[in-house]
Protein backbone atom coordinates (compact mmCIF):
# COMPACT_ATOMS: atom_id res chain seq x y z
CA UNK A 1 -60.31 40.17 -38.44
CA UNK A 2 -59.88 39.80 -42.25
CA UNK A 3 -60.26 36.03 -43.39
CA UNK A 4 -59.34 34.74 -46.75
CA UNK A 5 -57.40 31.31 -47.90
CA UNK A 6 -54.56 33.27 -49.28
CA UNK A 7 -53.25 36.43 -47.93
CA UNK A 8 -50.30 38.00 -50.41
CA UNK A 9 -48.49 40.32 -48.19
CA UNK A 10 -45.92 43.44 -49.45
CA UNK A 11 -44.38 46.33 -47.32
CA UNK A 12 -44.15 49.94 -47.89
CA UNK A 13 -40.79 50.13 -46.43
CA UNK A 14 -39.26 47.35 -49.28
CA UNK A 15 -39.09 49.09 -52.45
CA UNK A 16 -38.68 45.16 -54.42
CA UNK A 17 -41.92 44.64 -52.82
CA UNK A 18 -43.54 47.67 -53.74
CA UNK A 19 -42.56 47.15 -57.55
CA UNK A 20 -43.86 43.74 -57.11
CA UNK A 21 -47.07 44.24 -55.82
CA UNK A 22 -47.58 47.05 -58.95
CA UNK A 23 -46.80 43.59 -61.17
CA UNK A 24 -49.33 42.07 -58.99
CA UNK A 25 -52.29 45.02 -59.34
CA UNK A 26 -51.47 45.04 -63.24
CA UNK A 27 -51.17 41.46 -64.38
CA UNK A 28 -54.29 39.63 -61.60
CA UNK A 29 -57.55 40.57 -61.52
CA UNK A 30 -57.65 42.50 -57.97
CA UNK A 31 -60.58 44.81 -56.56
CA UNK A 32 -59.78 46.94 -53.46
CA UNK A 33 -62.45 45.82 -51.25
CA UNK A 34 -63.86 47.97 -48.09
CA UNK A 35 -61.59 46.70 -45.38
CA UNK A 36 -58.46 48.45 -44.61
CA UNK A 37 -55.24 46.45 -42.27
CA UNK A 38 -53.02 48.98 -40.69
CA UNK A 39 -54.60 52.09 -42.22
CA UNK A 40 -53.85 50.57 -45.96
CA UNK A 41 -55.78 49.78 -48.99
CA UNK A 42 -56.91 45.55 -49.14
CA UNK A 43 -57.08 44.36 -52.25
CA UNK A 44 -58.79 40.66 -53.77
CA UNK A 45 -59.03 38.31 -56.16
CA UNK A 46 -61.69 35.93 -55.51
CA UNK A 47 -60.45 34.19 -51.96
CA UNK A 48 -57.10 35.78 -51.58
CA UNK A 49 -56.05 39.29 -50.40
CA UNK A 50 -53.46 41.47 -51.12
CA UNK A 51 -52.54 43.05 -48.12
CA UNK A 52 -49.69 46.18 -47.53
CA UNK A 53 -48.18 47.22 -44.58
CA UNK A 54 -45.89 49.62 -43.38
CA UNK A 55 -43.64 47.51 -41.18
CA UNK A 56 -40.71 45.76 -42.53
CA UNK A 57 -42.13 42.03 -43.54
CA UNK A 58 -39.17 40.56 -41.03
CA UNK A 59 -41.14 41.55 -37.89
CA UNK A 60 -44.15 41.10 -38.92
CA UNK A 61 -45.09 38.29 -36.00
CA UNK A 62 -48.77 40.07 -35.23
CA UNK A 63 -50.24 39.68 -38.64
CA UNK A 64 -52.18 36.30 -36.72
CA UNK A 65 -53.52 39.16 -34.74
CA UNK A 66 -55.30 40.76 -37.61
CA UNK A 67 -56.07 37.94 -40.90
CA UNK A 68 -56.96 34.49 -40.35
CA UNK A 69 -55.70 32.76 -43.67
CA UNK A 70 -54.95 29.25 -44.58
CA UNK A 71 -51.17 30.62 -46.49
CA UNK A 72 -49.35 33.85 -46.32
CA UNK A 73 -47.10 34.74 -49.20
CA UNK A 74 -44.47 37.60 -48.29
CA UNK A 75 -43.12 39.15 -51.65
CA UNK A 76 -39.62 40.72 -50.54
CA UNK A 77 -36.19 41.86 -50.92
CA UNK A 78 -33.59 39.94 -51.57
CA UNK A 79 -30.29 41.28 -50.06
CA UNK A 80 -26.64 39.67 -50.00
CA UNK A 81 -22.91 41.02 -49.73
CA UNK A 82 -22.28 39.38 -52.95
CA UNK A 83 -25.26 41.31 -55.10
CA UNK A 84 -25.95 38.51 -57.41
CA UNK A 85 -29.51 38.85 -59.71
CA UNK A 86 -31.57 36.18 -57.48
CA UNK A 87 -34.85 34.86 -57.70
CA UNK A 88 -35.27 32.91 -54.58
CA UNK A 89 -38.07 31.20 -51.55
CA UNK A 90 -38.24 29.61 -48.62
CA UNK A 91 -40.06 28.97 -45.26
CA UNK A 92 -39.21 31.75 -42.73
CA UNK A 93 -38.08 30.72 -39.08
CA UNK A 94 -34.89 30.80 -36.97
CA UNK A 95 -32.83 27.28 -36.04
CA UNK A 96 -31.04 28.61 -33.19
CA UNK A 97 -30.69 31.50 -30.40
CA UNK A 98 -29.61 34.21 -32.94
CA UNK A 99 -32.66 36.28 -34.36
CA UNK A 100 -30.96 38.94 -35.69
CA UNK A 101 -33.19 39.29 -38.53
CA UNK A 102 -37.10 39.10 -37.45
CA UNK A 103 -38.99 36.17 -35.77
CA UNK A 104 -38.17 34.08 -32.32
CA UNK A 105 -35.52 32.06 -31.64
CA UNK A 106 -35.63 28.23 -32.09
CA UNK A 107 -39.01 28.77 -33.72
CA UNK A 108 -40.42 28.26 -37.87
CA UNK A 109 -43.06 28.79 -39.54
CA UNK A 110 -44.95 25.76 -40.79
CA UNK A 111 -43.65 24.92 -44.21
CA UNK A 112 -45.55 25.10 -47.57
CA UNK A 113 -43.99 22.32 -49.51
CA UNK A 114 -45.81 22.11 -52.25
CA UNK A 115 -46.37 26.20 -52.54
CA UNK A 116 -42.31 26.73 -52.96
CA UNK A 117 -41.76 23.54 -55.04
CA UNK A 118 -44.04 25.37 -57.24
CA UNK A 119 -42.48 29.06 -56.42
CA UNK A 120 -38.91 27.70 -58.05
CA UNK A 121 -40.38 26.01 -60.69
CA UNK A 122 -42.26 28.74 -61.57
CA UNK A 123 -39.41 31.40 -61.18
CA UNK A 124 -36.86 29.31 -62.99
CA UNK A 125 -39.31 28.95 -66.26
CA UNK A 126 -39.94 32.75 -66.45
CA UNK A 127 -36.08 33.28 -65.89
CA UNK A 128 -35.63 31.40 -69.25
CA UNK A 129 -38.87 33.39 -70.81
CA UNK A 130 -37.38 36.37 -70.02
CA UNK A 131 -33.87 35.98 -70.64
CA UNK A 132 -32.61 36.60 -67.39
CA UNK A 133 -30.21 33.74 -67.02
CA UNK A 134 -27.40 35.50 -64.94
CA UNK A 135 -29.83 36.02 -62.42
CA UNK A 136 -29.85 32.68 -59.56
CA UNK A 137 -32.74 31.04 -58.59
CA UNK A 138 -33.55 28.69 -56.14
CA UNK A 139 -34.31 27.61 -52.94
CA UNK A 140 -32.50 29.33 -49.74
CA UNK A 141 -32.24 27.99 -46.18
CA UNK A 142 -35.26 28.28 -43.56
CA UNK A 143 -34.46 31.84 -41.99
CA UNK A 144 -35.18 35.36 -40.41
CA UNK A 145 -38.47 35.95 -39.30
CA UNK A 146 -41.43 37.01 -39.22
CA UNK A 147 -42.74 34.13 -36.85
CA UNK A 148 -46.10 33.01 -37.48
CA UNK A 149 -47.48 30.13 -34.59
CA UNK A 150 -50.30 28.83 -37.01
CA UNK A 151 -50.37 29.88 -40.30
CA UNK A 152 -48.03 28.76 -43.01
CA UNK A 153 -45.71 31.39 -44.58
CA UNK A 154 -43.72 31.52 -47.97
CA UNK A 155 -41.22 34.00 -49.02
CA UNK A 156 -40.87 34.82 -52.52
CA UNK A 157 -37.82 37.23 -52.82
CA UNK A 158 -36.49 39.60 -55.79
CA UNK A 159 -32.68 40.23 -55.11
CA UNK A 160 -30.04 41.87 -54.38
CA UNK A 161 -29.36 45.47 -55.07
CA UNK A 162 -31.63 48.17 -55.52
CA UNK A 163 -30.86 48.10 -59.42
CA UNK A 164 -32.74 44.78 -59.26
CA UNK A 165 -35.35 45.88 -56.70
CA UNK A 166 -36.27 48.25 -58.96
CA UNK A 167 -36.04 46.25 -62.48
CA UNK A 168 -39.72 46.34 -63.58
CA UNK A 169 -39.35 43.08 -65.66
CA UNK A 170 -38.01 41.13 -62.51
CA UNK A 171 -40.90 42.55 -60.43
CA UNK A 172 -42.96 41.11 -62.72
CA UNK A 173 -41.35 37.97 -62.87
CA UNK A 174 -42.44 37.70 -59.25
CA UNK A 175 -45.83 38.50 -59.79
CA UNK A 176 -46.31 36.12 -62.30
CA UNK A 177 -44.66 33.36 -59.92
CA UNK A 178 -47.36 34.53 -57.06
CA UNK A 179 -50.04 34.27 -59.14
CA UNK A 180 -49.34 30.97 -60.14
CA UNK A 181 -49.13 29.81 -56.44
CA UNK A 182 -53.12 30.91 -55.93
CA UNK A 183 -53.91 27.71 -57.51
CA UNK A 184 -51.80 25.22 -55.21
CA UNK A 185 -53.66 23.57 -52.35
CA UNK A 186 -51.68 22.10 -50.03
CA UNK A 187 -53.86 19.36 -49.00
CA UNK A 188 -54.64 18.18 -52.70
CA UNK A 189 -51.22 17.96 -54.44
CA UNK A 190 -49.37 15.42 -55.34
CA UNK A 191 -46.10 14.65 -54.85
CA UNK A 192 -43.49 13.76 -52.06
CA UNK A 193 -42.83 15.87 -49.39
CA UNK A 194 -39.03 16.00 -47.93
CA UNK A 195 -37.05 18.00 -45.40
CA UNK A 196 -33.19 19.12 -46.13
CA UNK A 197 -30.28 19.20 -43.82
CA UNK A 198 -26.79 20.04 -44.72
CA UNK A 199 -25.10 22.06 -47.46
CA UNK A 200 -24.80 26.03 -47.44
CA UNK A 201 -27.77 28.62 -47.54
CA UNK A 202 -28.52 28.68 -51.17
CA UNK A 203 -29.05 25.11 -51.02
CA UNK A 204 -27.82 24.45 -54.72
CA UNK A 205 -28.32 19.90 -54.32
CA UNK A 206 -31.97 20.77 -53.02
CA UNK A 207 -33.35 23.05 -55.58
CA UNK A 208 -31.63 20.65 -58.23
CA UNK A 209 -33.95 17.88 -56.86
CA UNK A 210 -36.80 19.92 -56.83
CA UNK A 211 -36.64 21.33 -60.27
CA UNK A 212 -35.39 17.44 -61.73
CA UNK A 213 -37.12 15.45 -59.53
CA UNK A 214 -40.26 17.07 -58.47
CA UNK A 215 -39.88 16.48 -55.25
CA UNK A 216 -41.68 19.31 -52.82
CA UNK A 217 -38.88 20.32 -50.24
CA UNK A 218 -40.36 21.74 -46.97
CA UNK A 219 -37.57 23.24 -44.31
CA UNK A 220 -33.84 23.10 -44.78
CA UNK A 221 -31.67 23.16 -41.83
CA UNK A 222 -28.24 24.61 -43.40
CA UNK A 223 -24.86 23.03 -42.04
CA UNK A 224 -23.52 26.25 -40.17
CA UNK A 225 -26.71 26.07 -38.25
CA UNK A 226 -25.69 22.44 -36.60
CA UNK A 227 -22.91 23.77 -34.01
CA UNK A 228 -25.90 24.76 -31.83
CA UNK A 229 -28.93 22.59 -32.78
CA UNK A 230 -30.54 19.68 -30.49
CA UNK A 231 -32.81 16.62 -31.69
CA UNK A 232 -35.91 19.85 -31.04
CA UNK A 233 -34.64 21.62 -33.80
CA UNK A 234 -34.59 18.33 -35.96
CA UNK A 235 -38.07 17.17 -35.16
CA UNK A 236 -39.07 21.08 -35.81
CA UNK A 237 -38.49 20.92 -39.28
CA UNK A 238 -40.29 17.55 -39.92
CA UNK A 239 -43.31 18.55 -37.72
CA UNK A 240 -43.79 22.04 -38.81
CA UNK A 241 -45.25 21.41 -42.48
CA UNK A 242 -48.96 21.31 -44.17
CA UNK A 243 -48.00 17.95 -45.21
CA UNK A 244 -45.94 15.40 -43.08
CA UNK A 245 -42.74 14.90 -44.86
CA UNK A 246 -41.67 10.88 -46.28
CA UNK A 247 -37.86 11.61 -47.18
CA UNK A 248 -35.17 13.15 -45.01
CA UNK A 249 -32.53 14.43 -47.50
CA UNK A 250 -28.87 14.54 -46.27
CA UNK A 251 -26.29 16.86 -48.12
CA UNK A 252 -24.04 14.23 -46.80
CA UNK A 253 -20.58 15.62 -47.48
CA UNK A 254 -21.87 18.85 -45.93
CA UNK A 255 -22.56 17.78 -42.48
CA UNK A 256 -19.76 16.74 -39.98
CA UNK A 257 -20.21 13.14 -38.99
CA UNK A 258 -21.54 13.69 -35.12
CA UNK A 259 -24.61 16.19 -37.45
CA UNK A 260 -25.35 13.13 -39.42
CA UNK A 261 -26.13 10.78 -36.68
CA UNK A 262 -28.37 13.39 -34.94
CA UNK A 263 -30.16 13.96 -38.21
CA UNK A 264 -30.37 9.92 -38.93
CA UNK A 265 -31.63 9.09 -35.68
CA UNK A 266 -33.74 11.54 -35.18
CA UNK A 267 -35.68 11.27 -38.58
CA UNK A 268 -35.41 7.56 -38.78
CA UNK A 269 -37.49 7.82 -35.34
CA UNK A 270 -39.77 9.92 -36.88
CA UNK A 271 -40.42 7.08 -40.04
CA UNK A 272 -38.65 8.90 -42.52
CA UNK A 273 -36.73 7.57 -44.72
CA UNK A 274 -32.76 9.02 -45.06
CA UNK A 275 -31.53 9.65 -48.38
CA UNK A 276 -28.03 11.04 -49.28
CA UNK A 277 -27.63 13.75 -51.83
């Protein structure tokens, strides 16, 4: 069993994550170290790893089985219809029944708040350094797997063609971002934590208040999720986190009225308090 606080993990079979880890070996001060996981190479830097496998990072749900770690980072493809430039994180885990891409259904991973209010803030500064300002960034939606019971997970994603899989200054980009999260610690920043509900999956009002307001957002259930999602689901995304969420934040004019009330009296229960966006 390999053990570190940190474990950064890329994939063979994603060719974004492949150029990013190369960012990561030549920018970080990494030493491949004597253990191997899954046949492969383990590199460090102090009290993280940097961990490959040759599994698609989706369905990855046995890494537990194999690294005890406080935080995993997954650096990954990014991959939509519309084949924007993106830059984007979030928490991994499925809402409802449909698991089409990786992980369980009705299950997420717990939530590192302060890690991806870092990740975007990061990743939209080196946008600007770089020049890359077609490219999106932001938060997305809690989704697709893998599904990790107890240890929390952060994607860090480089979309959404090969063209930009394979842009070595993007990679990069990336890298840098990841390295700068080896400094959070969960348990000592500051800040408030909140949990999103509403709007669509690039969640455009939520990375606004993170990047203006400094807020930390955690999970982020995304309105065409709500047609099938119970008070569980709800008290899923407030309980899975490092740190307990203060704020529920409502993208109020994208939730239907009945979605509101379950998210309001569910989270009010809970001692949050409800903001709308």
């Amino acid at each position: 069993m390999l053990e570190s606080r940190l474990a950064i993990v890329c994939s063979k079979a994603d060719p974004a994550s492949l150029n990013i880890k190369r960012a990561l070996l030549e920018r970080g001060a990494f030493r491949r170290v004597d253990e191997k996981l899954f046949g492969e190479d383990v590199h460090a830097i102090d009290d993280v790893l940097l961990l490959t496998v040759s599994s698609e990072l989706l369905y990855l749900d046995e890494l537990e089985e194999h690294v005890k770690t406080r935080g995993v980072i997954f650096a990954s493809r990014h991959a939509s219809e519309s084949g924007a430039p993106a830059f984007l994180t979030h928490t991994p885990g499925n809402w409802t029944e449909e698991a089409l891409y990786g992980g369980k259904p009705r299950k997420v991973c717990i939530a590192m708040p302060f890690h991806l209010r870092e990740a975007v803030t990061a990743l939209e500064k080196l946008k600007a350094e770089n020049q890359l300002s077609e490219w999106r960034c932001g938060l997305e939606v809690t989704h697709h797997g893998p599904y990790l019971e107890n240890t929390p997970a952060i994607f860090v994603e480089l979309g959404s063609t090969i063209k930009e899989w394979s842009n070595v200054r993007a990679a990069e980009v990336v890298a840098q971002a990841i390295l700068g999260l080896l400094e959070v610690r969960e348990d000592k920043e500051d800040g408030v934590v909140a949990v999103g509900f509403g709007g669509p999956h690039y969640a455009p009002n939520f990375t606004k208040i993170v990047l203006k307001e400094g807020i930390a957002v955690s999970h982020i259930i995304p309105k065409y999720a709500f047609p099938k999602l119970s008070k569980r689901e709800v008290m899923l995304a407030i309980e899975r986190n490092t740190v307990p969420p203060l704020i529920a934040l409502m993208d109020w004019k994208g939730l239907k009225t009945e979605d509101r009330r379950l998210v309001v009296e569910a989270c009010s229960g809970a001692g949050l308090q409800v903001k709308r966006l």
